[in-house]
Protein backbone atom coordinates (compact mmCIF):
# COMPACT_ATOMS: atom_id res chain seq x y z
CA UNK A 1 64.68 43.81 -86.24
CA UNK A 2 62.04 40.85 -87.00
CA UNK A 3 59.02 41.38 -88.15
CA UNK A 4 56.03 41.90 -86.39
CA UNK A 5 52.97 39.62 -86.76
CA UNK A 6 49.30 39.93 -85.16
CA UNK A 7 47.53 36.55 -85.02
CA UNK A 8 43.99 36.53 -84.35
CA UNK A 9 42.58 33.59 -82.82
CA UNK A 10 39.25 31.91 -82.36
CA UNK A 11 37.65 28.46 -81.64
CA UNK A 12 34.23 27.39 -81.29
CA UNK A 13 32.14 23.87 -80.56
CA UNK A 14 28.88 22.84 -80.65
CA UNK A 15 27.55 21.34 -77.59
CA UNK A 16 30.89 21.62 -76.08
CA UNK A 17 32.45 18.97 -76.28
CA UNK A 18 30.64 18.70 -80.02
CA UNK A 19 31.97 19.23 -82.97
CA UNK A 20 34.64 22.10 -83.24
CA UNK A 21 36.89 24.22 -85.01
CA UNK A 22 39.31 26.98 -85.10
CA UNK A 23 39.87 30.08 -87.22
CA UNK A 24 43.31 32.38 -87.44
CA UNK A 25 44.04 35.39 -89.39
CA UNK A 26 47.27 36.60 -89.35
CA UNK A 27 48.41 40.21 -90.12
CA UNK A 28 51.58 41.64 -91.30
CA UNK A 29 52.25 45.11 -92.65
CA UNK A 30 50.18 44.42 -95.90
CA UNK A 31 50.13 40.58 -96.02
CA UNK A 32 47.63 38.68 -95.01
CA UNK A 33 46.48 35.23 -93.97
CA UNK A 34 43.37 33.02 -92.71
CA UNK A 35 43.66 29.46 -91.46
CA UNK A 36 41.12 27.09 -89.99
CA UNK A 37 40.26 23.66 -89.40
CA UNK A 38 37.57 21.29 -87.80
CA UNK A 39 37.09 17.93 -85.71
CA UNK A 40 34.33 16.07 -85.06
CA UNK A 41 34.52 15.82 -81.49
CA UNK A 42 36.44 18.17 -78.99
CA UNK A 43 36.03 21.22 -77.09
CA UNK A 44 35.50 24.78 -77.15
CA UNK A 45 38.98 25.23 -75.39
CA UNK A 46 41.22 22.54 -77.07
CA UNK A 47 39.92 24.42 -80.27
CA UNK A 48 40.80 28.11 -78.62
CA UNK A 49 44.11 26.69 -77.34
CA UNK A 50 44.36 25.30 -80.91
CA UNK A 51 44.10 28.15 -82.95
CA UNK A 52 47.16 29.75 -81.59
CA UNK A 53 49.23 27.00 -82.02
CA UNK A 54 48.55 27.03 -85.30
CA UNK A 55 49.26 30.62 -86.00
CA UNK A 56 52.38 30.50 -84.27
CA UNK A 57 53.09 27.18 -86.29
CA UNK A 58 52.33 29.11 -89.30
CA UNK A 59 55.67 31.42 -88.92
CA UNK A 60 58.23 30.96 -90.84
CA UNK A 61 61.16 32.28 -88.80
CA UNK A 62 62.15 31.54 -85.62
CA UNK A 63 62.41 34.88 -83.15
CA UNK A 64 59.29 36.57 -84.41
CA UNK A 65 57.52 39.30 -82.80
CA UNK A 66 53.72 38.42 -82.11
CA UNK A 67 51.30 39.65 -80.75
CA UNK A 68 48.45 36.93 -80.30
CA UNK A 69 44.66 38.63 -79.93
CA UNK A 70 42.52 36.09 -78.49
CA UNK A 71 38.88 36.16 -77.12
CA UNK A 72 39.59 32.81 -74.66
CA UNK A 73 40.49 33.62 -71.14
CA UNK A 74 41.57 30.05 -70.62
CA UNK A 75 44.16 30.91 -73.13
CA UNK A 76 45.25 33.94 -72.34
CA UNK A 77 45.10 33.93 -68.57
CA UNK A 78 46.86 30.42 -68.71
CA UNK A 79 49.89 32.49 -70.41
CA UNK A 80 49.99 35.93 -69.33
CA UNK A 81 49.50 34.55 -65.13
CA UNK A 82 52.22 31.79 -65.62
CA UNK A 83 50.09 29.00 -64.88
CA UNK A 84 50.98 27.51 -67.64
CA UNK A 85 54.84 27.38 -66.44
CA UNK A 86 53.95 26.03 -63.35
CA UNK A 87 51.47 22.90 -64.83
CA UNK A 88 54.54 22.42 -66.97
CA UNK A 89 56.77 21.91 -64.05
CA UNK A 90 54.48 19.61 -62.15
CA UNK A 91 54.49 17.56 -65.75
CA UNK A 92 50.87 19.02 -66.53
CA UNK A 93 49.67 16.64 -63.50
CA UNK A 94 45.52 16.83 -63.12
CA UNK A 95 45.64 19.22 -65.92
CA UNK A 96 42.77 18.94 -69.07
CA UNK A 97 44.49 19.41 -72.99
CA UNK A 98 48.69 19.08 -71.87
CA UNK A 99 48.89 17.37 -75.27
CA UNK A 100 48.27 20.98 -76.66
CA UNK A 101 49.51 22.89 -74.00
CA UNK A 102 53.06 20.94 -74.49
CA UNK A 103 52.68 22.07 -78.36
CA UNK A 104 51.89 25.25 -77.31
CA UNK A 105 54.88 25.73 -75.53
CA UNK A 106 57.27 24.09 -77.99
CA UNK A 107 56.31 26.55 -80.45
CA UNK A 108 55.84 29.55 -78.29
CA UNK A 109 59.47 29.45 -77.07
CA UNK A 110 60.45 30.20 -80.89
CA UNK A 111 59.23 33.52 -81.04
CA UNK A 112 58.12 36.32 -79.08
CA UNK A 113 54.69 36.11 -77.97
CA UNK A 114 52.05 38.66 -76.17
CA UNK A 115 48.97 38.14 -75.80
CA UNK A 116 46.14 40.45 -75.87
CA UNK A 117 42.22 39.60 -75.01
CA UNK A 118 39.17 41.12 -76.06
CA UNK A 119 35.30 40.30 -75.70
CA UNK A 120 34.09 38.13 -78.43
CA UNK A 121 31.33 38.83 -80.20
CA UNK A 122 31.98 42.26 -79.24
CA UNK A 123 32.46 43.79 -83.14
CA UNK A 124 36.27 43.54 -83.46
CA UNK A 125 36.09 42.96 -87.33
CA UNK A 126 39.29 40.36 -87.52
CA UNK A 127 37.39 38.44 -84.33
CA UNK A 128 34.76 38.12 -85.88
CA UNK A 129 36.34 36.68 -89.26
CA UNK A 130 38.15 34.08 -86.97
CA UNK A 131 34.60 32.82 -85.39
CA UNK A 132 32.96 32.51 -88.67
CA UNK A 133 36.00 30.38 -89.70
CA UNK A 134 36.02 28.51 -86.77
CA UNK A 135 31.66 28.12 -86.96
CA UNK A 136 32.34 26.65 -90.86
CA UNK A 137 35.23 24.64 -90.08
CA UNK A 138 33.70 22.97 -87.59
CA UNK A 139 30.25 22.03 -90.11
CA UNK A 140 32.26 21.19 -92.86
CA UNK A 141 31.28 16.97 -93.39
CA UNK A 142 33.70 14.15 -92.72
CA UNK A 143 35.68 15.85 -90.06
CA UNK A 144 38.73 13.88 -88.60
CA UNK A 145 39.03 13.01 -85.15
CA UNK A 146 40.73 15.20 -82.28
CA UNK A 147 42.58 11.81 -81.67
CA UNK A 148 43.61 12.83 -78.06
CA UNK A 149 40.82 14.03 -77.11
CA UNK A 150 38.37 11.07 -78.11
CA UNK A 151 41.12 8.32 -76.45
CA UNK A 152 41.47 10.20 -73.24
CA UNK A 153 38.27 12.27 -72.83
CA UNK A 154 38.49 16.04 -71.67
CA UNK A 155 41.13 16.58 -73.11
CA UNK A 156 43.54 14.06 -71.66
């Protein structure tokens, strides 16, 4: 039986598209980890859609049980309703961030993913954590570029 992980997941901008980051904790039985990271220009979603590709990049093991807790209904809607499947098929045609969303799916095939959304800003302590990650990533000085994003514009 694999383990099971719960990745929180959070991304914020400023001005939107502003500067941005992301924040992840990840939870296992007593282990614990946060990640986050920042770019100077981007978007709220490319950083929400962001954040779980880097907690589910952050797994060791192929075939891992997660269960992803995310505050972005762009995210999790996108999953849990298929759309994302069906942009896939029509080669992400018309569609804004397929850079990440192609990512996304790379590294969500390698486990097994749920997803679970709650209000933000609504008290969940781990939530919370991930936005204040996500806030200071993103006013940290000298942040790199979201490459993509600042070639193409919304998000490709």
């Amino acid at each position: 039986m694999s383990a099971h992980v719960t990745a929180y997941t959070d991304g914020a901008a400023s001005g939107n598209p502003g500067p941005g980051g992301y924040g992840v904790v990840l939870e296992s039985g007593s282990h614990r980890r946060e990640l986050w990271g920042g770019y100077r220009h981007t978007t709220n979603n490319r950083m929400e859609l962001l954040a779980v590709i880097v907690a589910l990049e952050a797994l060791k093991r192929p075939g891992m049980e997660v269960t992803v807790v995310s505050d972005s209904k762009y995210v999790v809607d996108s999953v849990e309703k298929g759309w994302v499947f069906d942009w896939e098929g029509k080669g992400f045609a018309k569609r804004k961030n397929p850079d990440l969303w192609k990512r996304f799916l790379k590294v969500y095939r390698q486990h097994k993913v749920r997803f679970h959304w709650i209000r933000g800003h609504n008290g969940h302590p781990q939530n919370e954590l991930c936005d204040r990650l996500a806030v200071a990533a993103r006013e940290q000085s000298g942040l790199p570029a979201d490459e993509v994003y600042e070639q193409l514009g919304e998000g490709g």
